[in-house]
PDB file of N, CA and C in Angstrom:
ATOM      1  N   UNK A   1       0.838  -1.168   0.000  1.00  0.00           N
ATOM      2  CA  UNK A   1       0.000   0.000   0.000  1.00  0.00           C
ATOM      3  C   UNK A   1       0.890   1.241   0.000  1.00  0.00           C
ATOM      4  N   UNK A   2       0.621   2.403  -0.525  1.00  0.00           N
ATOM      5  CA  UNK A   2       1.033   3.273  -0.554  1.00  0.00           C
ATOM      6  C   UNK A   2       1.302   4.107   0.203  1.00  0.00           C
ATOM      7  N   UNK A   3       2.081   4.921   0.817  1.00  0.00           N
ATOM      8  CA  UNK A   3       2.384   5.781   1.976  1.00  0.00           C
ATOM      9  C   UNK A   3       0.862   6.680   2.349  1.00  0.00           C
ATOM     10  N   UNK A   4       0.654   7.487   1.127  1.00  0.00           N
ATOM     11  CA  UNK A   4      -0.465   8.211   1.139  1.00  0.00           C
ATOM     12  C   UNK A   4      -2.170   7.328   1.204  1.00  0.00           C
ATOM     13  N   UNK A   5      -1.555   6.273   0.269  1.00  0.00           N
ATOM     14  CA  UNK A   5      -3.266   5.374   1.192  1.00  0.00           C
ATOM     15  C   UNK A   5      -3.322   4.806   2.332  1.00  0.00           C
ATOM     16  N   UNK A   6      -2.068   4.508   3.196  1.00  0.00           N
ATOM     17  CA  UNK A   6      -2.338   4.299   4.421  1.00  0.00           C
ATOM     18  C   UNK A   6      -3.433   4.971   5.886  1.00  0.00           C
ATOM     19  N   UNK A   7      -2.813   6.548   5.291  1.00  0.00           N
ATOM     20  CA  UNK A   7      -3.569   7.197   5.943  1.00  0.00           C
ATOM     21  C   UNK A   7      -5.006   7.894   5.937  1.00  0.00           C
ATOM     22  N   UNK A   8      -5.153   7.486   4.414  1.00  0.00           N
ATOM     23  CA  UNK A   8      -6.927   7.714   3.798  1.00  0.00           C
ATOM     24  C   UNK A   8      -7.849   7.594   4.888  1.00  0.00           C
ATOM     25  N   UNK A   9      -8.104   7.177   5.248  1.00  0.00           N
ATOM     26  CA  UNK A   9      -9.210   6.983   6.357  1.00  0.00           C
ATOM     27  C   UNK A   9      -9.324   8.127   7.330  1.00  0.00           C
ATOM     28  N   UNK A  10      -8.344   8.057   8.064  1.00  0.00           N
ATOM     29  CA  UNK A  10      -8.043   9.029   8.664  1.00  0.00           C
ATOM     30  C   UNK A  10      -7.843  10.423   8.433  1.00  0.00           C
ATOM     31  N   UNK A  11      -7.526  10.795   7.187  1.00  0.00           N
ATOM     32  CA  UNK A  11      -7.673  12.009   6.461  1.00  0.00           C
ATOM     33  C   UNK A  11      -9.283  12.133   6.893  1.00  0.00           C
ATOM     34  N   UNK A  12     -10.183  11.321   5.884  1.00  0.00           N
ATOM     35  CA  UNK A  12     -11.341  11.548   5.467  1.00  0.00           C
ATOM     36  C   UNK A  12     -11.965  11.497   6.567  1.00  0.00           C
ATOM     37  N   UNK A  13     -11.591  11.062   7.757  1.00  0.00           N
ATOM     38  CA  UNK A  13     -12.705  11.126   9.009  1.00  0.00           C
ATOM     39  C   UNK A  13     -12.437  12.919   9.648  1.00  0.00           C
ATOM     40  N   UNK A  14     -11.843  13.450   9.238  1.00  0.00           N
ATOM     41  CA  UNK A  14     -11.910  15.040   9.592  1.00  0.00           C
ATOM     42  C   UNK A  14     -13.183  15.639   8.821  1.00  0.00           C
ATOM     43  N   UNK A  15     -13.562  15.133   8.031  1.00  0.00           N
ATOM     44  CA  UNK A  15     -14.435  15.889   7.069  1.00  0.00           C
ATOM     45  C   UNK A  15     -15.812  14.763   7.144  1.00  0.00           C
ATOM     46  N   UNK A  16     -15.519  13.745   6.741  1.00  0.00           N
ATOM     47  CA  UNK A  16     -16.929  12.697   6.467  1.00  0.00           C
ATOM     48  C   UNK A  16     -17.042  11.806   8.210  1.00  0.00           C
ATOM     49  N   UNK A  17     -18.011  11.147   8.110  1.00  0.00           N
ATOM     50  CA  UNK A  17     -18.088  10.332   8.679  1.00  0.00           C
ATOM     51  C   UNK A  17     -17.925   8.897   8.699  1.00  0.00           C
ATOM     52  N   UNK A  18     -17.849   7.967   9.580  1.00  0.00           N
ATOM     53  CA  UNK A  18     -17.584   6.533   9.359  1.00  0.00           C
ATOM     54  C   UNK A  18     -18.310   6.114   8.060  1.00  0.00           C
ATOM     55  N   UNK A  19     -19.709   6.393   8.052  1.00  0.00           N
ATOM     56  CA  UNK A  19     -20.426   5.318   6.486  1.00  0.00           C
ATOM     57  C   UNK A  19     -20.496   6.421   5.801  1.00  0.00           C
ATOM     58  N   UNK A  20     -20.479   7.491   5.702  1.00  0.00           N
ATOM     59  CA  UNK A  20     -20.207   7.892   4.388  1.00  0.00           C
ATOM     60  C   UNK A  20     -18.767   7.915   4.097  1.00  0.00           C
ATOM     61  N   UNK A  21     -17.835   6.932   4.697  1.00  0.00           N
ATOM     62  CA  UNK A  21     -16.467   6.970   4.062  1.00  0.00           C
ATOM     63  C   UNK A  21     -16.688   5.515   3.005  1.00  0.00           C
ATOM     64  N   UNK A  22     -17.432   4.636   4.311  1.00  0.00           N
ATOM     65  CA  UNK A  22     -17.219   3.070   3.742  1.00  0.00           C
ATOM     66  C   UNK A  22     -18.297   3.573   2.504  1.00  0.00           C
ATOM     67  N   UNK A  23     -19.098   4.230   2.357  1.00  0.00           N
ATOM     68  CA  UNK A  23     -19.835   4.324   1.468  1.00  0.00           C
ATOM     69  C   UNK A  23     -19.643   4.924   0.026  1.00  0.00           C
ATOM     70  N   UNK A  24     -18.555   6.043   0.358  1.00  0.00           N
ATOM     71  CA  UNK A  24     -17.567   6.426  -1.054  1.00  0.00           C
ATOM     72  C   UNK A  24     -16.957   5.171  -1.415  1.00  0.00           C
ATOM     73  N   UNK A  25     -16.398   4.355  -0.565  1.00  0.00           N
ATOM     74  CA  UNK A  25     -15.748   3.032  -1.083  1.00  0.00           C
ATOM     75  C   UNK A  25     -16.170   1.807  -1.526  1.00  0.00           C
ATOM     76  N   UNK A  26     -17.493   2.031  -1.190  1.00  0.00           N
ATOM     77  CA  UNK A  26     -18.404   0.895  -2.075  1.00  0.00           C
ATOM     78  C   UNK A  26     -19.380   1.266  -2.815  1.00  0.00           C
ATOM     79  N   UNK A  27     -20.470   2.076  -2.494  1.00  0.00           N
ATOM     80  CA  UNK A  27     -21.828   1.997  -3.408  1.00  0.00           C
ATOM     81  C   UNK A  27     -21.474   3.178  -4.428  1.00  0.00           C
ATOM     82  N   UNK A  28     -20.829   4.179  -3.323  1.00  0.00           N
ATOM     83  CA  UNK A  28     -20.581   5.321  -4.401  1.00  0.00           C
ATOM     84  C   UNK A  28     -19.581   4.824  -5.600  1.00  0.00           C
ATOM     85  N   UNK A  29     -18.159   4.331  -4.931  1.00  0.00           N
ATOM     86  CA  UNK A  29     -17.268   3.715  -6.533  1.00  0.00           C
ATOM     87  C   UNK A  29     -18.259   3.257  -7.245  1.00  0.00           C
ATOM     88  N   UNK A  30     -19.098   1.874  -7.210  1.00  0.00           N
ATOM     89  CA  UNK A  30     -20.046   1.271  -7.927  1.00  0.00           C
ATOM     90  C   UNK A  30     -20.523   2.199  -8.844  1.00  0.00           C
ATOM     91  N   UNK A  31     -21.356   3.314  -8.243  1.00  0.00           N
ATOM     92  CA  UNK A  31     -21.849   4.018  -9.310  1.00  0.00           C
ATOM     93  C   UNK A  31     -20.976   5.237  -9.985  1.00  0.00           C
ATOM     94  N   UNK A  32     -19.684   5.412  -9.653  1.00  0.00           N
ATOM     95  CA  UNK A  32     -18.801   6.128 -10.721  1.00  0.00           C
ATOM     96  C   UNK A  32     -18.665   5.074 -11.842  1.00  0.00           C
ATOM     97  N   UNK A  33     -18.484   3.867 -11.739  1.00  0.00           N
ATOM     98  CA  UNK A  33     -18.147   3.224 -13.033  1.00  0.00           C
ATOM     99  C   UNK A  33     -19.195   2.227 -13.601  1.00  0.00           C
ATOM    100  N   UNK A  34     -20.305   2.817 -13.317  1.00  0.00           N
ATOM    101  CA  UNK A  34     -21.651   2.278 -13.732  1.00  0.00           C
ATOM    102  C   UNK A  34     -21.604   0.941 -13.236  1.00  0.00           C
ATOM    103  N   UNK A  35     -21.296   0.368 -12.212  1.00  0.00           N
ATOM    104  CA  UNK A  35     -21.377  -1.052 -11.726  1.00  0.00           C
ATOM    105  C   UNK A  35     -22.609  -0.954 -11.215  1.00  0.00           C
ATOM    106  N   UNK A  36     -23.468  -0.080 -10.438  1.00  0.00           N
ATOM    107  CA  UNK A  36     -24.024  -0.312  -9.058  1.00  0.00           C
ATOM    108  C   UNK A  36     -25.314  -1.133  -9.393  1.00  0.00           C
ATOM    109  N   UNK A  37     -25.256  -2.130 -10.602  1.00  0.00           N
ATOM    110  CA  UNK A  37     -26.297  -3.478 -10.322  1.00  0.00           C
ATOM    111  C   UNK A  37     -25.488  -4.634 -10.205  1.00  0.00           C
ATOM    112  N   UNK A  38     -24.569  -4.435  -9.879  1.00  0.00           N
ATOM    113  CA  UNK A  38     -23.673  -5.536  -9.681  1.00  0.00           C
ATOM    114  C   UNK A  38     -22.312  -5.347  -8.535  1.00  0.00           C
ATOM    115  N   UNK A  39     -22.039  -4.189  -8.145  1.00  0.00           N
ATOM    116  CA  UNK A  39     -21.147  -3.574  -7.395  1.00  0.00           C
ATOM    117  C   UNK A  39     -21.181  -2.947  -5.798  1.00  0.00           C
ATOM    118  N   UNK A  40     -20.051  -2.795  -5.260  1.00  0.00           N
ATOM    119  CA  UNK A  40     -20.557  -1.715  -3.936  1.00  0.00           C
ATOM    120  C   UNK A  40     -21.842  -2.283  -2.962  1.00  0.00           C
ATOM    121  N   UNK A  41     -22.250  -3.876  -3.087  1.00  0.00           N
ATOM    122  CA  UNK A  41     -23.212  -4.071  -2.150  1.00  0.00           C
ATOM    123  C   UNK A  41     -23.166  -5.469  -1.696  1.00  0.00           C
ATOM    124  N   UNK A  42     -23.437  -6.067  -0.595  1.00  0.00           N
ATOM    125  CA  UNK A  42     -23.636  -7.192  -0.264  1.00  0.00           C
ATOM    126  C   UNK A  42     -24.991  -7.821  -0.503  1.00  0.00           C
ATOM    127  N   UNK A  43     -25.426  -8.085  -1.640  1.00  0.00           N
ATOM    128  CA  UNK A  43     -26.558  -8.472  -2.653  1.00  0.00           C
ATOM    129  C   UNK A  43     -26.340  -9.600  -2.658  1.00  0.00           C
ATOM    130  N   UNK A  44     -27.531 -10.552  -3.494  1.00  0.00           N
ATOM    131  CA  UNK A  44     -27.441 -11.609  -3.600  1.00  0.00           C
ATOM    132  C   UNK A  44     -27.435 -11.118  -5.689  1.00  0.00           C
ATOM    133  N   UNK A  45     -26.473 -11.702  -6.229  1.00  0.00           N
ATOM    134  CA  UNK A  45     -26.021 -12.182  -7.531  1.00  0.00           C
ATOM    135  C   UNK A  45     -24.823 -10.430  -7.459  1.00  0.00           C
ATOM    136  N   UNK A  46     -25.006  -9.986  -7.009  1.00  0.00           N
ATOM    137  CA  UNK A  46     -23.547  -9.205  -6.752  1.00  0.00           C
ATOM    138  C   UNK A  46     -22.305  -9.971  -6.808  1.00  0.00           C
ATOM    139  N   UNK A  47     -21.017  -9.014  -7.340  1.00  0.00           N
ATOM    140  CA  UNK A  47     -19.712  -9.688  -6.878  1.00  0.00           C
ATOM    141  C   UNK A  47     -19.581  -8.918  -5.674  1.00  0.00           C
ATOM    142  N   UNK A  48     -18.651  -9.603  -4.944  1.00  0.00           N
ATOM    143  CA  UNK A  48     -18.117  -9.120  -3.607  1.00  0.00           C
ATOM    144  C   UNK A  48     -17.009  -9.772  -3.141  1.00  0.00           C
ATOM    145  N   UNK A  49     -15.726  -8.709  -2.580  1.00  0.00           N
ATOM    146  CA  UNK A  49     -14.635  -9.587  -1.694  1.00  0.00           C
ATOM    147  C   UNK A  49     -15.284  -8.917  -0.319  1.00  0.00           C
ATOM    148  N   UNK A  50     -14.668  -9.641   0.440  1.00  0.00           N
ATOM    149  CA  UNK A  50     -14.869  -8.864   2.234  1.00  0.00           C
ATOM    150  C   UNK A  50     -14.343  -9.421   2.731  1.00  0.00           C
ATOM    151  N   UNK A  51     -13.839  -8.571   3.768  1.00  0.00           N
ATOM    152  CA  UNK A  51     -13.076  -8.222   4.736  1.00  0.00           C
ATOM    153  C   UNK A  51     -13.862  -8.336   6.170  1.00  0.00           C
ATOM    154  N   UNK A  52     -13.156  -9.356   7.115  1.00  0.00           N
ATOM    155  CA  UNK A  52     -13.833  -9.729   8.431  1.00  0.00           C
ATOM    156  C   UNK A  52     -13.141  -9.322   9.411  1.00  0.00           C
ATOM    157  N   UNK A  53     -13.359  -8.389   9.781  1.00  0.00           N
ATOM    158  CA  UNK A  53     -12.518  -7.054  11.034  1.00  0.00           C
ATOM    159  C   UNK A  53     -13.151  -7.709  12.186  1.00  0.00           C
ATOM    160  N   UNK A  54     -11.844  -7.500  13.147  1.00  0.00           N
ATOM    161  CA  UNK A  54     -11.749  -7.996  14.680  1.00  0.00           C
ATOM    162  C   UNK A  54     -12.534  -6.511  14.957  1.00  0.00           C
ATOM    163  N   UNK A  55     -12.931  -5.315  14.845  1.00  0.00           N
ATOM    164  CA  UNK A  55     -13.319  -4.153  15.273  1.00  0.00           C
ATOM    165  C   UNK A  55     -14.359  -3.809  14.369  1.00  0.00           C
ATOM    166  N   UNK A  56     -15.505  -2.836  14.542  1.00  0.00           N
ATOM    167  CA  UNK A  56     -16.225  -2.556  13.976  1.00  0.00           C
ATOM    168  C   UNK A  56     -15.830  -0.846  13.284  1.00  0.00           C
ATOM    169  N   UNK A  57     -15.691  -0.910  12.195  1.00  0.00           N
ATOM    170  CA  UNK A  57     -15.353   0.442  11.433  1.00  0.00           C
ATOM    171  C   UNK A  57     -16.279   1.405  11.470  1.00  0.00           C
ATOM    172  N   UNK A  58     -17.188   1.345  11.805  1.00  0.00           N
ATOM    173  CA  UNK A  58     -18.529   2.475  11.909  1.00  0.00           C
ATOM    174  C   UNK A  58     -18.077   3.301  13.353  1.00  0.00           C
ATOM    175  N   UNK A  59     -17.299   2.685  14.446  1.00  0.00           N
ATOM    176  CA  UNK A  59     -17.253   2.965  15.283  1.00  0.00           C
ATOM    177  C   UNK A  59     -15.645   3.285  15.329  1.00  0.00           C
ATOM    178  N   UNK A  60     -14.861   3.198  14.245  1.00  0.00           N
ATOM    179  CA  UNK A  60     -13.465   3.785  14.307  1.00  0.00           C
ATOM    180  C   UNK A  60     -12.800   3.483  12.504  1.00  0.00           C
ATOM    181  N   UNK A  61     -13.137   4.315  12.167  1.00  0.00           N
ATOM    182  CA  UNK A  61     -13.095   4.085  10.664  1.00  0.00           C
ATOM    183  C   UNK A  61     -11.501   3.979  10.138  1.00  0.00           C
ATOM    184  N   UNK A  62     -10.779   4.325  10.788  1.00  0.00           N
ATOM    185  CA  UNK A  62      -9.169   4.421  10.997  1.00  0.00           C
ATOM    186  C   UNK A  62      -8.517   2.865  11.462  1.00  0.00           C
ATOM    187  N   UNK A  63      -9.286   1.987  11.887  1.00  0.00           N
ATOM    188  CA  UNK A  63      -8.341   0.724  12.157  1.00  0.00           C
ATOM    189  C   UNK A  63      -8.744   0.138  10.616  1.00  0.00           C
ATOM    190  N   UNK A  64      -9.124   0.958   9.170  1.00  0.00           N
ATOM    191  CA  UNK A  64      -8.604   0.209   7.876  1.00  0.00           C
ATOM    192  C   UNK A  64      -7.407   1.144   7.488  1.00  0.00           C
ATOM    193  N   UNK A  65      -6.642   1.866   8.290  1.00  0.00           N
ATOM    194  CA  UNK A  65      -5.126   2.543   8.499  1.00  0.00           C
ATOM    195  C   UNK A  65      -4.664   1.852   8.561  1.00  0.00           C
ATOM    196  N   UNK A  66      -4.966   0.511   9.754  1.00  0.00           N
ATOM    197  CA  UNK A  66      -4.031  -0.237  10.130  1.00  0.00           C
ATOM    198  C   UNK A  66      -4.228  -1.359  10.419  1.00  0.00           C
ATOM    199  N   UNK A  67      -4.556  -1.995   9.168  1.00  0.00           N
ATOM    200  CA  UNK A  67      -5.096  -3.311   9.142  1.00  0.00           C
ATOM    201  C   UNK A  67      -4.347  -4.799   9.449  1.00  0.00           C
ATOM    202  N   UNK A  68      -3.122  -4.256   9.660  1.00  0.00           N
ATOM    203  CA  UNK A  68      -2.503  -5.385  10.748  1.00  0.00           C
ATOM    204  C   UNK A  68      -3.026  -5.617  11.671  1.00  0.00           C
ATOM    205  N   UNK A  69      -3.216  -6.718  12.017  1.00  0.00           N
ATOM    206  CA  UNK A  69      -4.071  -6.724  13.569  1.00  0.00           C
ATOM    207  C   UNK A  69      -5.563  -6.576  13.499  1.00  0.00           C
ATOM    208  N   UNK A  70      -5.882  -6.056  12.876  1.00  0.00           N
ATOM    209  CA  UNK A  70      -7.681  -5.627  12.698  1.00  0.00           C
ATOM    210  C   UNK A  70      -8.374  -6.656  11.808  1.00  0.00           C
ATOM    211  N   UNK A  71      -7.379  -7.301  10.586  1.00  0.00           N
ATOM    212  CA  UNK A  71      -8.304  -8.292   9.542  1.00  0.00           C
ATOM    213  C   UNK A  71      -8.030  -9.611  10.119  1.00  0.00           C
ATOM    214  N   UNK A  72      -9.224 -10.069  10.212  1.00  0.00           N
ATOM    215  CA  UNK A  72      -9.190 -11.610  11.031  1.00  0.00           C
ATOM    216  C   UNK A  72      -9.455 -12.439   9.173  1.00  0.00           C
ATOM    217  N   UNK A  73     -10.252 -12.615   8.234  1.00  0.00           N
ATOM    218  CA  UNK A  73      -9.747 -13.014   7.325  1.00  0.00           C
ATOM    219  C   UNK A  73     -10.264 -11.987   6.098  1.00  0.00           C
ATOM    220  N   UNK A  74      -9.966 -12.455   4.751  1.00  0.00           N
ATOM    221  CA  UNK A  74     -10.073 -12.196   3.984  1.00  0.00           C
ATOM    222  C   UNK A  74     -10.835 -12.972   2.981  1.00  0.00           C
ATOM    223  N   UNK A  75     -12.008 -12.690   1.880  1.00  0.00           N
ATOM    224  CA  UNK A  75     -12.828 -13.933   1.543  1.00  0.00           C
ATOM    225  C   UNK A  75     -12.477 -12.655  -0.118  1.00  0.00           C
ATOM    226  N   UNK A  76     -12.523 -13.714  -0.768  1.00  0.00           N
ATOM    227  CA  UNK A  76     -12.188 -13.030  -2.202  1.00  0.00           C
ATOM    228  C   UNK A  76     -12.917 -14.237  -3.307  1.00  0.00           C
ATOM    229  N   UNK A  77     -13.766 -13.458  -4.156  1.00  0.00           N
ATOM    230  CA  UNK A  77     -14.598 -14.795  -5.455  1.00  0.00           C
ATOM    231  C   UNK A  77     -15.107 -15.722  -4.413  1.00  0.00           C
ATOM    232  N   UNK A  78     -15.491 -15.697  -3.253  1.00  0.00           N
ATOM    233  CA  UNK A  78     -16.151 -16.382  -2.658  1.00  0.00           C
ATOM    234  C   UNK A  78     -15.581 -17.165  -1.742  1.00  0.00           C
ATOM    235  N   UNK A  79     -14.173 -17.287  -1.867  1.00  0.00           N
ATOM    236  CA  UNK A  79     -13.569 -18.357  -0.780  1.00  0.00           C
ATOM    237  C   UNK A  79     -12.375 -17.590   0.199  1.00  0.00           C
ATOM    238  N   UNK A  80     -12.445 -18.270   1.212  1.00  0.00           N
ATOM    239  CA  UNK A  80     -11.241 -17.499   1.984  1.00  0.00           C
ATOM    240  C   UNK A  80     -10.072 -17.868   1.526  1.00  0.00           C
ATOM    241  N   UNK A  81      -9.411 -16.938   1.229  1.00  0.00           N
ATOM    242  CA  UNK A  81      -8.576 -16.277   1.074  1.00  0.00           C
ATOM    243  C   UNK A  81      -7.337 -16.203   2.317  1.00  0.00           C
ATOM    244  N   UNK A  82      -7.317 -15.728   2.716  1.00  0.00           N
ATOM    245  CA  UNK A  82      -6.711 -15.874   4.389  1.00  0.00           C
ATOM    246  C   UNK A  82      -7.478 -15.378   5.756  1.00  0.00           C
ATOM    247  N   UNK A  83      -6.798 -15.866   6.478  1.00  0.00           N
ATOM    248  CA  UNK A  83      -7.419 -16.317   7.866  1.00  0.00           C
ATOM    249  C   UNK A  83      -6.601 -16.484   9.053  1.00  0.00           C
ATOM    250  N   UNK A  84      -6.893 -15.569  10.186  1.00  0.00           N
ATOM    251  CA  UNK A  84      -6.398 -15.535  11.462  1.00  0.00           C
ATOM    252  C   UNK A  84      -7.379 -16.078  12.030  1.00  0.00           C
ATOM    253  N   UNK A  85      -8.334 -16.481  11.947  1.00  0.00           N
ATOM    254  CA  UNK A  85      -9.404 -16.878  13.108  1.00  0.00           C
ATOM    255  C   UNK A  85      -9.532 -18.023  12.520  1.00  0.00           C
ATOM    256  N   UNK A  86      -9.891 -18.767  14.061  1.00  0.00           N
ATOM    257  CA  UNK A  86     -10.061 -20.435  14.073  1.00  0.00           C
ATOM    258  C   UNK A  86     -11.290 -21.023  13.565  1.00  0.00           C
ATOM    259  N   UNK A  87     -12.057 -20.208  13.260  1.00  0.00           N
ATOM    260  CA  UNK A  87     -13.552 -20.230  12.725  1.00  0.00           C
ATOM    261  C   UNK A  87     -13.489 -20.486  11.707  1.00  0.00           C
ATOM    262  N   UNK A  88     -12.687 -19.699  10.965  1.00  0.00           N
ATOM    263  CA  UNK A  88     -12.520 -19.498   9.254  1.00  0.00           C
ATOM    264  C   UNK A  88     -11.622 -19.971   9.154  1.00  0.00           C
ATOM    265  N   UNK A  89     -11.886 -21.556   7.552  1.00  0.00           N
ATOM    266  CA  UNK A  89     -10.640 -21.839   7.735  1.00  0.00           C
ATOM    267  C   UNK A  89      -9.964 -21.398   6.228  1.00  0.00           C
ATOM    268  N   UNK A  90      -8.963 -20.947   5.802  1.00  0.00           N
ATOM    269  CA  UNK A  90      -8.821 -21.282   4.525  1.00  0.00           C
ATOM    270  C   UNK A  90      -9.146 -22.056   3.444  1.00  0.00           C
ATOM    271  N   UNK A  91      -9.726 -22.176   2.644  1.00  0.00           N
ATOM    272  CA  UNK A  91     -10.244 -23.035   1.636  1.00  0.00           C
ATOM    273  C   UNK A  91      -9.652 -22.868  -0.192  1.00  0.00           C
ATOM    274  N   UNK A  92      -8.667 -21.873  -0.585  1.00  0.00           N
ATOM    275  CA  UNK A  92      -7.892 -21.609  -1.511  1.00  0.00           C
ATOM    276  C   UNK A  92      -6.675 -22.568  -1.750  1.00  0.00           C
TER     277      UNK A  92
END
């Protein structure tokens, strides 16, 4: 990641709030590049990767600054991807 996207979040929480940040980053991208019937949502026939945070981002939008420690796994095209938690197991 880039020096300057590290700290994105945290920039943008001076000005926006927690979901309208996560919300520039999903529904809104979606509809800059005309995706949003297929994009930016946890839908059913949507694509989607996600991200399974030990913390809730609505309530500190800055631990995706520092996502060491904060991503318990990662699920990408549908399968995990990686995994710190004993719950989730890898399946890639």
């Amino acid at each position: 990641m880039h020096f300057a996207q590290s700290k994105e979040f945290s920039v943008r929480s001076s000005v926006l709030t927690p979901l309208q940040i996560l919300r520039s980053a999903t529904v809104n991208a979606a509809r800059l590049v005309m995706q949003e019937d297929r994009l930016g949502q946890i839908h059913e026939g949507f694509v989607a990767d996600l991200l399974i945070l030990k913390e809730n981002p609505l309530e500190d939008i800055t631990i995706l600054d520092r996502v060491e420690g904060h991503i318990l796994a990662v699920i990408k095209d549908g399968r995990v991807a990686t995994s710190r938690w004993d719950e989730v197991k890898v399946d890639i």
